[in-house]
C-alpha atoms as a PDB file:
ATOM      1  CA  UNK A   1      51.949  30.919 140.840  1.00  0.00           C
ATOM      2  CA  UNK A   2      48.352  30.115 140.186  1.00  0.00           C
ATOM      3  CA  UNK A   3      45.009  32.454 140.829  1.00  0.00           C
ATOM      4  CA  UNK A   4      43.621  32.837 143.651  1.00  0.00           C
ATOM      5  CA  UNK A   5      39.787  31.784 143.402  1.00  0.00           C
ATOM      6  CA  UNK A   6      37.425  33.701 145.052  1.00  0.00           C
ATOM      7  CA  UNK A   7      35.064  31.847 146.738  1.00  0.00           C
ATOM      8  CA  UNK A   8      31.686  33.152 148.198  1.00  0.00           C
ATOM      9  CA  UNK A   9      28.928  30.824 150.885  1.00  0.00           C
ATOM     10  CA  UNK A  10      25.499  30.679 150.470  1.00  0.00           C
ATOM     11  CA  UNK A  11      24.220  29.379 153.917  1.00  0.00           C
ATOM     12  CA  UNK A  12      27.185  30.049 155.539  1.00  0.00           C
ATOM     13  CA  UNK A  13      26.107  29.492 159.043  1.00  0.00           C
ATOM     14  CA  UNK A  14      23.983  26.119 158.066  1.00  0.00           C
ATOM     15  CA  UNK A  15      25.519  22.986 158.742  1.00  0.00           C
ATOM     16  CA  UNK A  16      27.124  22.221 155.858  1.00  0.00           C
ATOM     17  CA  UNK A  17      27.689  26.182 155.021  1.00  0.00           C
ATOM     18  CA  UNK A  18      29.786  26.288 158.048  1.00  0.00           C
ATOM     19  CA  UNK A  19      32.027  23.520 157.031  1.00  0.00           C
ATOM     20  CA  UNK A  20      32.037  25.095 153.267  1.00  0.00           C
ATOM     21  CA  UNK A  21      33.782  28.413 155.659  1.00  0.00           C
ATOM     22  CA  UNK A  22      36.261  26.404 157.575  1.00  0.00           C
ATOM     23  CA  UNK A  23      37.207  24.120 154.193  1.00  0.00           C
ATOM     24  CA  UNK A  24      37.708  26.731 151.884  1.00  0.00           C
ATOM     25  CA  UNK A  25      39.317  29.029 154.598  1.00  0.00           C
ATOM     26  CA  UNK A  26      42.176  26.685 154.959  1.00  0.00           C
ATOM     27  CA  UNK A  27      42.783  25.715 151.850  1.00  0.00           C
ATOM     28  CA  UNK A  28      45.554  27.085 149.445  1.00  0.00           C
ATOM     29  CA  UNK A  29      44.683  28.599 146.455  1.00  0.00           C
ATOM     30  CA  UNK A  30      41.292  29.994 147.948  1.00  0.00           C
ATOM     31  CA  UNK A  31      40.400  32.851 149.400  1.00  0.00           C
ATOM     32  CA  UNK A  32      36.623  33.364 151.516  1.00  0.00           C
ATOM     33  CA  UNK A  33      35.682  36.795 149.692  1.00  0.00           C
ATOM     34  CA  UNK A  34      31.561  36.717 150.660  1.00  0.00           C
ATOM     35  CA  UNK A  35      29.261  34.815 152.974  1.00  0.00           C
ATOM     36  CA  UNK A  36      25.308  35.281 152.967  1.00  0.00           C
ATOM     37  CA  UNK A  37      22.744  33.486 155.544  1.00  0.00           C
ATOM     38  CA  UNK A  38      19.520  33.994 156.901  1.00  0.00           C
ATOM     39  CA  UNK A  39      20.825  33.968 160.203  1.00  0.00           C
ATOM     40  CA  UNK A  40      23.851  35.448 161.919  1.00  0.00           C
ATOM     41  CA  UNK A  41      23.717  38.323 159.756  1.00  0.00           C
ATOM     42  CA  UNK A  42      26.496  41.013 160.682  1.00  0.00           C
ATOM     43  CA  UNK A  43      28.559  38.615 162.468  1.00  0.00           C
ATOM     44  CA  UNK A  44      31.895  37.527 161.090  1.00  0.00           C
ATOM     45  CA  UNK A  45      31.810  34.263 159.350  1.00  0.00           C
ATOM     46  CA  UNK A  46      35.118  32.785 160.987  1.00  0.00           C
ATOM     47  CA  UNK A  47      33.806  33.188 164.562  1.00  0.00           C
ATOM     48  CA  UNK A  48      30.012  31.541 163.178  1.00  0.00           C
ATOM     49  CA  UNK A  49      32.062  28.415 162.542  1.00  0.00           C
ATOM     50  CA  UNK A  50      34.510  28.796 165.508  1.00  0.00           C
ATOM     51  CA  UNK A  51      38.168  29.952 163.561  1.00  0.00           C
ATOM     52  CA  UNK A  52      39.581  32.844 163.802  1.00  0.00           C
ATOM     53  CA  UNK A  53      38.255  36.104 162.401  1.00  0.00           C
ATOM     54  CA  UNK A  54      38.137  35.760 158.804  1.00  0.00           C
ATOM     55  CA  UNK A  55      37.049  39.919 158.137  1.00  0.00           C
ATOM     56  CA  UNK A  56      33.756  38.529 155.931  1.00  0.00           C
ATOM     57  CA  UNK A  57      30.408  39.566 157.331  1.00  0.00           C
ATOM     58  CA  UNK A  58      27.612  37.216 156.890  1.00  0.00           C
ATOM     59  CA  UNK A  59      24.950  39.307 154.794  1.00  0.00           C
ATOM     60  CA  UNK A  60      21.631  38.870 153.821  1.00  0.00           C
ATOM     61  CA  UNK A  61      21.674  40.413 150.042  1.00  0.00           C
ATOM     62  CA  UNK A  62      23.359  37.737 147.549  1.00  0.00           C
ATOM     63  CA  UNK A  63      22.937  39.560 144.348  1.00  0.00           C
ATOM     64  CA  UNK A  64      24.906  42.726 146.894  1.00  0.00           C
ATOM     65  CA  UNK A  65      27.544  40.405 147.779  1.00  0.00           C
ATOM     66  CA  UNK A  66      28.553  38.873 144.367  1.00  0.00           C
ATOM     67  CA  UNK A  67      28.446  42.371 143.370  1.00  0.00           C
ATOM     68  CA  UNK A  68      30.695  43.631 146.146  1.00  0.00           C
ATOM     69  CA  UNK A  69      33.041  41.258 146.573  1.00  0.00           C
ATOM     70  CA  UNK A  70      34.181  40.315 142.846  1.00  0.00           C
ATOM     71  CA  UNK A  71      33.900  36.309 143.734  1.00  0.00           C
ATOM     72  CA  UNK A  72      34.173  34.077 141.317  1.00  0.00           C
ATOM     73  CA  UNK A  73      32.750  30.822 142.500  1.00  0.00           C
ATOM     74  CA  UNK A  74      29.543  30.721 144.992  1.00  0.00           C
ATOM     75  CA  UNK A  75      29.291  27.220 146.523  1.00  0.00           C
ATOM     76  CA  UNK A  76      25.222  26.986 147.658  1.00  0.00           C
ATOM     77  CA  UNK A  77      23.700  24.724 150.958  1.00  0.00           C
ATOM     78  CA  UNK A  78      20.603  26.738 151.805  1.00  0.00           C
ATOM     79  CA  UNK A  79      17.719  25.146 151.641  1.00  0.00           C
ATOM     80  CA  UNK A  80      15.044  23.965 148.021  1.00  0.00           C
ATOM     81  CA  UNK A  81      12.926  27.268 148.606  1.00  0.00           C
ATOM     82  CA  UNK A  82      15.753  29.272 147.861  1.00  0.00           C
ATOM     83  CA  UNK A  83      18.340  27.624 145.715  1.00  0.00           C
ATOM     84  CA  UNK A  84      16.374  28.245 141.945  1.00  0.00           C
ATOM     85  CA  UNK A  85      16.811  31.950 142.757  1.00  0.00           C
ATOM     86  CA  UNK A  86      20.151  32.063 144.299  1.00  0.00           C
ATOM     87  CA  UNK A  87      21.019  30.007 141.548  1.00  0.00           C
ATOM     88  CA  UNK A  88      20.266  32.123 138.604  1.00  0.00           C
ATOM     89  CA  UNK A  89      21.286  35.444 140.548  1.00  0.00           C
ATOM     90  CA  UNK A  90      24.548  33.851 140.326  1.00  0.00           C
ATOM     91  CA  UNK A  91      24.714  33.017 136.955  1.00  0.00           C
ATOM     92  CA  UNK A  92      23.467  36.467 136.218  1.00  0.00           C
ATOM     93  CA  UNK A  93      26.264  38.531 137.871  1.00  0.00           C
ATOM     94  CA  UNK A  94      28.874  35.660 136.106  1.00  0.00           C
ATOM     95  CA  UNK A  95      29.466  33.734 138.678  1.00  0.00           C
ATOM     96  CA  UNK A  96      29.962  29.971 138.798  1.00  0.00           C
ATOM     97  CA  UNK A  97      27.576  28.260 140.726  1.00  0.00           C
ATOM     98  CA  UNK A  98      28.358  25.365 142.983  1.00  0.00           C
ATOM     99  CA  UNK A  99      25.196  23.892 144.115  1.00  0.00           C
ATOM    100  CA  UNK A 100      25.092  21.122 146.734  1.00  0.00           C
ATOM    101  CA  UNK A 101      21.291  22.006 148.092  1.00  0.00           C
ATOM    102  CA  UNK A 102      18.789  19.339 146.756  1.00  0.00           C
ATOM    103  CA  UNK A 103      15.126  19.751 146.250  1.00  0.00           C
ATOM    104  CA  UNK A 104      15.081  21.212 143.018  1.00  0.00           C
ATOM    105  CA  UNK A 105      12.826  20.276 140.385  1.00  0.00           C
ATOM    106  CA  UNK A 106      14.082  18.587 137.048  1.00  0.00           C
ATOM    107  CA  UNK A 107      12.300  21.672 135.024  1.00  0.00           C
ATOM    108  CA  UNK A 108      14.134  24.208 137.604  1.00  0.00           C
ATOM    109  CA  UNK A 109      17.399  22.423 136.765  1.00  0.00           C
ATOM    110  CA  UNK A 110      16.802  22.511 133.135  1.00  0.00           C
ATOM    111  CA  UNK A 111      16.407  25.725 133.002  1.00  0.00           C
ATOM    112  CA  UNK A 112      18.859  26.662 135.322  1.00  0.00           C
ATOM    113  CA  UNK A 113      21.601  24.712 132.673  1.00  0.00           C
ATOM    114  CA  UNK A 114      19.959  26.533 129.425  1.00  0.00           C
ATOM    115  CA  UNK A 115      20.369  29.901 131.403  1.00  0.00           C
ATOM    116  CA  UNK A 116      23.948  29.432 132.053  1.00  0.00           C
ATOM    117  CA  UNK A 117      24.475  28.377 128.210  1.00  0.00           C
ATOM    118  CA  UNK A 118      23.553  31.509 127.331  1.00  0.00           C
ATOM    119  CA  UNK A 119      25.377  33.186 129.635  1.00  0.00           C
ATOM    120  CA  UNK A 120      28.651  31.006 129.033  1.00  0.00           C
ATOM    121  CA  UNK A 121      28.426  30.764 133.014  1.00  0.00           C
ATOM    122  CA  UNK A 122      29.482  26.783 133.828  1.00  0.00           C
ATOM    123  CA  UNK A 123      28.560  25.289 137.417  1.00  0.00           C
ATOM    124  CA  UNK A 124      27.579  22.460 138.832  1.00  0.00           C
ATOM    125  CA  UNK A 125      24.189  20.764 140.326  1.00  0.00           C
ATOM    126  CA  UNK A 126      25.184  18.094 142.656  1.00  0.00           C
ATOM    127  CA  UNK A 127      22.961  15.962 144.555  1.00  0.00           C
ATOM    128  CA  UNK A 128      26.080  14.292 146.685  1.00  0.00           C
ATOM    129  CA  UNK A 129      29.812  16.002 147.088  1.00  0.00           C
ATOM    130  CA  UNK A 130      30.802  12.836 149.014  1.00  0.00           C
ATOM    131  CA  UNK A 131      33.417  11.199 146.865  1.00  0.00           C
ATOM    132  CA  UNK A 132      32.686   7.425 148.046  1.00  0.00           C
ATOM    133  CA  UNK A 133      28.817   8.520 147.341  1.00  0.00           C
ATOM    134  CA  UNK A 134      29.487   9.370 143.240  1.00  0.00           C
ATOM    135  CA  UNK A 135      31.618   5.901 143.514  1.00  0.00           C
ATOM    136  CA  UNK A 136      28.822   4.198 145.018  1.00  0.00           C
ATOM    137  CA  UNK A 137      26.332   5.495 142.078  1.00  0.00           C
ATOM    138  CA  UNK A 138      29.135   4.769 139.238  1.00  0.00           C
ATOM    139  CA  UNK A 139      28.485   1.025 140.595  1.00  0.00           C
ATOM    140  CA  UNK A 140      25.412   0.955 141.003  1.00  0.00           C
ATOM    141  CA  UNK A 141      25.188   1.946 137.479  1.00  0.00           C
ATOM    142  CA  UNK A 142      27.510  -1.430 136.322  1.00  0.00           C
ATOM    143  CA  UNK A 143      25.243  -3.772 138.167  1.00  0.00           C
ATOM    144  CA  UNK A 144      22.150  -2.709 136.852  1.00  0.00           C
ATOM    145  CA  UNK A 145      23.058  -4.657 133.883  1.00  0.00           C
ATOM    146  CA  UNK A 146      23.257  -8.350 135.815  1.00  0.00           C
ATOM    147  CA  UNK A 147      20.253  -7.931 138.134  1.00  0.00           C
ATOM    148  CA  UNK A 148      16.982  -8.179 137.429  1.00  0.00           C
ATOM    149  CA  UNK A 149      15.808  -5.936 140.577  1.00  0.00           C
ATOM    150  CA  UNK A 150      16.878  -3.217 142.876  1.00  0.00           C
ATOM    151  CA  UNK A 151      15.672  -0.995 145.457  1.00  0.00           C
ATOM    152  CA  UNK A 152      17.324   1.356 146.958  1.00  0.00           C
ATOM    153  CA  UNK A 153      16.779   3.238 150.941  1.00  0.00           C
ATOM    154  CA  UNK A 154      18.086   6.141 151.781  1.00  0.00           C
ATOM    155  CA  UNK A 155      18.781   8.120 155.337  1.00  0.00           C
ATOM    156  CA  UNK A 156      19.143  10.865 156.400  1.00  0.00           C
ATOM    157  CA  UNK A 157      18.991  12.928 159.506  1.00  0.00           C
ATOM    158  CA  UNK A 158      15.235  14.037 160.506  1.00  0.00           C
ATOM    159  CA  UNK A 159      16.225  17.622 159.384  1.00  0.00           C
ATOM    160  CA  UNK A 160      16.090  17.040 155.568  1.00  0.00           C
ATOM    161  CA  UNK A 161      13.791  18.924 154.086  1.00  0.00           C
ATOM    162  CA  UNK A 162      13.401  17.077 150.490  1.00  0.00           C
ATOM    163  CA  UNK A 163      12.345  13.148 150.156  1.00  0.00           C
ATOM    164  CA  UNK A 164      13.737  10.927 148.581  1.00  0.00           C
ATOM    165  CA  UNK A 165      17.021  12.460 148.234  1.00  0.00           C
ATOM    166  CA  UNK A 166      18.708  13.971 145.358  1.00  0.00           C
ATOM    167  CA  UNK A 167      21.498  11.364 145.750  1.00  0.00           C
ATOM    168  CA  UNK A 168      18.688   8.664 145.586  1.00  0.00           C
ATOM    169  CA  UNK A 169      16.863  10.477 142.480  1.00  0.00           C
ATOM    170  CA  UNK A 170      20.035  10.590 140.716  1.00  0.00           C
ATOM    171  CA  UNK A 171      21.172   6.522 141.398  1.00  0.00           C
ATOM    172  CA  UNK A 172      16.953   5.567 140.299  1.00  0.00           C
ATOM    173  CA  UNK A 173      18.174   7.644 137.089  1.00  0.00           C
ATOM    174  CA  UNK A 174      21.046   6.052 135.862  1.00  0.00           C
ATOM    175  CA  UNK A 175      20.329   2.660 136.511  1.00  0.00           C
ATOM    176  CA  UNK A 176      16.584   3.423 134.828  1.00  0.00           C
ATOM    177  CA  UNK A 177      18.857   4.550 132.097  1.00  0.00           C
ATOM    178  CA  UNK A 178      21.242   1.749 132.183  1.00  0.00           C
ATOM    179  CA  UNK A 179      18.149  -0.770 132.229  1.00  0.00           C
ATOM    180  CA  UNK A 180      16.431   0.158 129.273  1.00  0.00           C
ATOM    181  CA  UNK A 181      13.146  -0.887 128.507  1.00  0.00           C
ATOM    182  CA  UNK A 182      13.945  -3.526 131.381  1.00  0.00           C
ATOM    183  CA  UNK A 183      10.051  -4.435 132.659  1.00  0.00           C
ATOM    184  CA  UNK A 184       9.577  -5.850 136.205  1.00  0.00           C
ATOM    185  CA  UNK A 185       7.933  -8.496 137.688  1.00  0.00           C
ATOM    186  CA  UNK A 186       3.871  -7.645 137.281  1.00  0.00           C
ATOM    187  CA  UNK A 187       3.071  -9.454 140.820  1.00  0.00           C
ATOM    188  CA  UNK A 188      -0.081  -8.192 142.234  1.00  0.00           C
ATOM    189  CA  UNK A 189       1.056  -7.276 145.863  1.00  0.00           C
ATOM    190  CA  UNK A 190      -1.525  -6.904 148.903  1.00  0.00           C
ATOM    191  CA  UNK A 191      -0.006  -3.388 150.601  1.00  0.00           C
ATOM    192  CA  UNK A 192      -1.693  -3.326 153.902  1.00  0.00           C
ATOM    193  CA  UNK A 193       0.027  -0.087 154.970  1.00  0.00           C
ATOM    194  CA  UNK A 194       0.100   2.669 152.487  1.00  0.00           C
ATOM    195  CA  UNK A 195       3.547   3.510 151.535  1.00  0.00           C
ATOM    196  CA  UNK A 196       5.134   0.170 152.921  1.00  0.00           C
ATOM    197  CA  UNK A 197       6.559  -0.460 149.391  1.00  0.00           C
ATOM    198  CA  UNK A 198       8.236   3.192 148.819  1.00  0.00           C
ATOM    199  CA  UNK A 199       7.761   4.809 145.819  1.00  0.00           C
ATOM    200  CA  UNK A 200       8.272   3.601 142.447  1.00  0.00           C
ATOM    201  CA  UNK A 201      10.367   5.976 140.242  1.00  0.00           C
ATOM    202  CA  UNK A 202      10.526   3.620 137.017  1.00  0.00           C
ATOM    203  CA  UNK A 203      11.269   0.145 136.140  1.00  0.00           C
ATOM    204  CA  UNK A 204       9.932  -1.626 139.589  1.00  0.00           C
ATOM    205  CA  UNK A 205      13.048   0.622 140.943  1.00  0.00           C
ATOM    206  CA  UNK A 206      11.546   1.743 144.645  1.00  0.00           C
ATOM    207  CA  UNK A 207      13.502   4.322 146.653  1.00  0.00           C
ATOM    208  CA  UNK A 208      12.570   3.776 150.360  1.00  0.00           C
ATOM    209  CA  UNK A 209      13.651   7.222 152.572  1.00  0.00           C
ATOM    210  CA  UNK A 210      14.296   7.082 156.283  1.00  0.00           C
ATOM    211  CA  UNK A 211      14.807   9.989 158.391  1.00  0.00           C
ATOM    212  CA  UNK A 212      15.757  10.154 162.122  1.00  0.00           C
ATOM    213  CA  UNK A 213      17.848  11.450 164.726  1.00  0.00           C
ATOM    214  CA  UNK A 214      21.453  10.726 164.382  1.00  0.00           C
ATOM    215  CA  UNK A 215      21.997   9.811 161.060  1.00  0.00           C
ATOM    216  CA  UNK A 216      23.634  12.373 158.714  1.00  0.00           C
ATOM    217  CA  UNK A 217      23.338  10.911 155.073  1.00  0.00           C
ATOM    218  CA  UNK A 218      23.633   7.226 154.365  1.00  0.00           C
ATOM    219  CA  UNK A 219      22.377   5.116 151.358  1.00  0.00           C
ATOM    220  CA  UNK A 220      21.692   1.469 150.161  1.00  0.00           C
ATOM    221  CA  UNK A 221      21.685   0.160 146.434  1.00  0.00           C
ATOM    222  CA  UNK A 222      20.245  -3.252 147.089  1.00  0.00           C
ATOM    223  CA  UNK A 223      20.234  -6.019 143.840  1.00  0.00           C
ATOM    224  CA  UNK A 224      18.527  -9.166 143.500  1.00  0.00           C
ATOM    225  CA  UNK A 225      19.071 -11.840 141.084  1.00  0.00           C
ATOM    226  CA  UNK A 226      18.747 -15.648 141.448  1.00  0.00           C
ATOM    227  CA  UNK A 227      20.079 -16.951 144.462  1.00  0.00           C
ATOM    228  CA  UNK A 228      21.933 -13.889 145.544  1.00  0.00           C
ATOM    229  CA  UNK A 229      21.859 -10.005 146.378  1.00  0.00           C
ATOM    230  CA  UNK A 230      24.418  -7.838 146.119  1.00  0.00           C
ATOM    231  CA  UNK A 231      24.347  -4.073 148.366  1.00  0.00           C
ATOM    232  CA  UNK A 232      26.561  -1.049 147.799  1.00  0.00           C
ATOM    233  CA  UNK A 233      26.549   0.709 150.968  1.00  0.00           C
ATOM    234  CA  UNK A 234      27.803   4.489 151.240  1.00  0.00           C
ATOM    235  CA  UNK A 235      27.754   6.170 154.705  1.00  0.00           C
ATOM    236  CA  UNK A 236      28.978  10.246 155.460  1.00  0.00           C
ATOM    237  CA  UNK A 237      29.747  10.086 159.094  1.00  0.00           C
ATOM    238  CA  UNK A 238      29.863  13.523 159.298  1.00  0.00           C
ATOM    239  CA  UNK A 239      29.566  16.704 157.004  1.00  0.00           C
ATOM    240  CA  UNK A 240      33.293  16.722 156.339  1.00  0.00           C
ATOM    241  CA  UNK A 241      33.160  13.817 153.874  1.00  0.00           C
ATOM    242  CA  UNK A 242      31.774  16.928 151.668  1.00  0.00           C
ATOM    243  CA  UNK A 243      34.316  18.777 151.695  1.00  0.00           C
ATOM    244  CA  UNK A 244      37.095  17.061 149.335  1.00  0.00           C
ATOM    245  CA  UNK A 245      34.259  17.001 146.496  1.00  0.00           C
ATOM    246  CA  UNK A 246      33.303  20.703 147.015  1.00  0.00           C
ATOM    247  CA  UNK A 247      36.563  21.779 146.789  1.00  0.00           C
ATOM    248  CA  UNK A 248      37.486  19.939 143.697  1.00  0.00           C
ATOM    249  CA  UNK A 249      34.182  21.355 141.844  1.00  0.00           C
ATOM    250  CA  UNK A 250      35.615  25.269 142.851  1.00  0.00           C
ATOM    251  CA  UNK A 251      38.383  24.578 141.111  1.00  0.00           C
ATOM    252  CA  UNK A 252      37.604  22.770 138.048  1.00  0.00           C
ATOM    253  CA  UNK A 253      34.145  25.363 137.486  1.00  0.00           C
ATOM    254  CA  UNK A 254      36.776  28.081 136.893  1.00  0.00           C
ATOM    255  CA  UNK A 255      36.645  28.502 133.498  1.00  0.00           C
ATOM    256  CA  UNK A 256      33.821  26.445 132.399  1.00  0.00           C
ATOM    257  CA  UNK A 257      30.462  27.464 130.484  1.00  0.00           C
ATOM    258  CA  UNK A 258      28.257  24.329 131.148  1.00  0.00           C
ATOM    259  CA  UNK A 259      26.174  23.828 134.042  1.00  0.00           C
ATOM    260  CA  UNK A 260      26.246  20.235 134.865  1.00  0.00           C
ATOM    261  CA  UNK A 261      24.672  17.991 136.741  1.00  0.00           C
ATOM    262  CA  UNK A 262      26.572  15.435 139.465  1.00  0.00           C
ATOM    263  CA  UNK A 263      29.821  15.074 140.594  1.00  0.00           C
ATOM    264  CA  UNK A 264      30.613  12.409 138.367  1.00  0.00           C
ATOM    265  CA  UNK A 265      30.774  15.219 135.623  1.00  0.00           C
ATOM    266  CA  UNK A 266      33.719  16.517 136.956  1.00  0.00           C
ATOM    267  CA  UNK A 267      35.852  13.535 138.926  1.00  0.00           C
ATOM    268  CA  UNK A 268      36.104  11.223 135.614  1.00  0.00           C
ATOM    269  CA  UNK A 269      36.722  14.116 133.312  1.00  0.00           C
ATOM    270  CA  UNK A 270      39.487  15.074 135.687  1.00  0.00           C
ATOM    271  CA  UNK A 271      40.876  11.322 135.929  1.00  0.00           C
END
């Protein structure tokens, strides 16, 4: 009979903290050891999310928790002023971090991955847990190499603290990558509206973000070559399309001493 991994929430009563509760409380082979928020603090986690008592407090102190509670795998939605820290406070007390909060710089991540080499801690950074999501960037990736030009808009529900979104970073970064020294068209455009064109990560590759009211997280890779356009479309419909991704990266983190960065890392090892 397998180990039981011990699995701790950071941001347990945010939206996607709460699901992390209910996911990993359900699922064999896992056991809810620790849960720390900003809010709801004192109150059992299970009734936050609306199971059944689960006998975890929600605390405030991470570093207290870890300590306490012997987990083994933290998975992280809090928010970009706080995930650096929470970060290396888990990779400090040996435990794996598994990081699905975006807004972290690419110098914060860096040295989040050279701190965990040192400490033979692995993890993972991910910008997207959404399975279809790392599919839709893996293909993104192959048709950078038959179109000339792509832009790419993102949405997201009008509380998202970061713009553009780390799922929309990471897609401008591999097909930059995959392009090369690709150089885009030099046309001198007339913008009459500051911002109309998005901004320009590399390459003539724009990222475009939306934000309203009743979207959760939704993005479009959009091609154009001569005569034709191709879009890859992903769409979460709700939080829960997280959930299959963040459980795979608790269990494949166990054991590992490399920090890395997307998904992708882990679901194409692993097939």
């Amino acid at each position: 009979m397998s180990e039981i991994i011990r699995v701790a929430v950071s941001g347990a009563a945010g939206r996607v903290g709460q699901e992390v509760v209910r996911a990993v409380s359900r699922e064999n082979g896992m056991e809810l050891v620790g849960a720390v928020d900003v809010h709801n603090i004192g109150k059992d986690a299970g009734e936050v999310v609306g199971v059944a008592p689960l006998g975890v407090e929600i605390g405030n102190d991470l570093r207290q928790m870890l300590r306490e509670t012997g987990a083994q795998v933290v998975v992280d939605f809090t928010s970009p002023r706080a995930v650096f820290d929470n970060a290396r406070t888990a990779i400090e007390q040996g435990v794996h971090p598994v990081i699905g909060t975006t807004g972290m710089s690419t110098g914060e991540r860096l040295e989040l991955q050279e701190l965990a080499r040192q400490a033979g801690v692995g993890g993972l950074i991910a910008p997207n847990f959404a399975i279809g999501a790392v599919l839709m960037i893996r293909f993104a990736e192959t048709a950078a190499s038959y179109f000339p030009a792509v832009e790419i808009i993102e949405l997201h529900h009008d509380q998202k603290l970061d713009a553009p979104s780390g799922t929309a970073l990471k897609t401008a970064e591999v097909i930059a990558a995959k392009r090369g020294d690709h150089r885009p068209s030099m046309i001198e455009e007339t913008i009459k509206l500051e911002g109309t064109r998005g901004g320009e990560f590399a390459q003539g590759i724009r990222v475009h973000s939306v934000r309203l009211p009743g979207l959760v997280a939704h993005q479009e890779v959009i091609f154009g070559g001569l005569g034709q356009t191709l879009t890859i479309r992903h769409d979460s419909l709700s939080r829960e399309s997280y959930m299959p991704g963040v459980l795979l990266a608790v269990r494949r983190v166990i054991g590992s001493k490399e920090l890395v960065y997307g998904l992708d890392n882990l679901m194409f090892e692993q097939a």
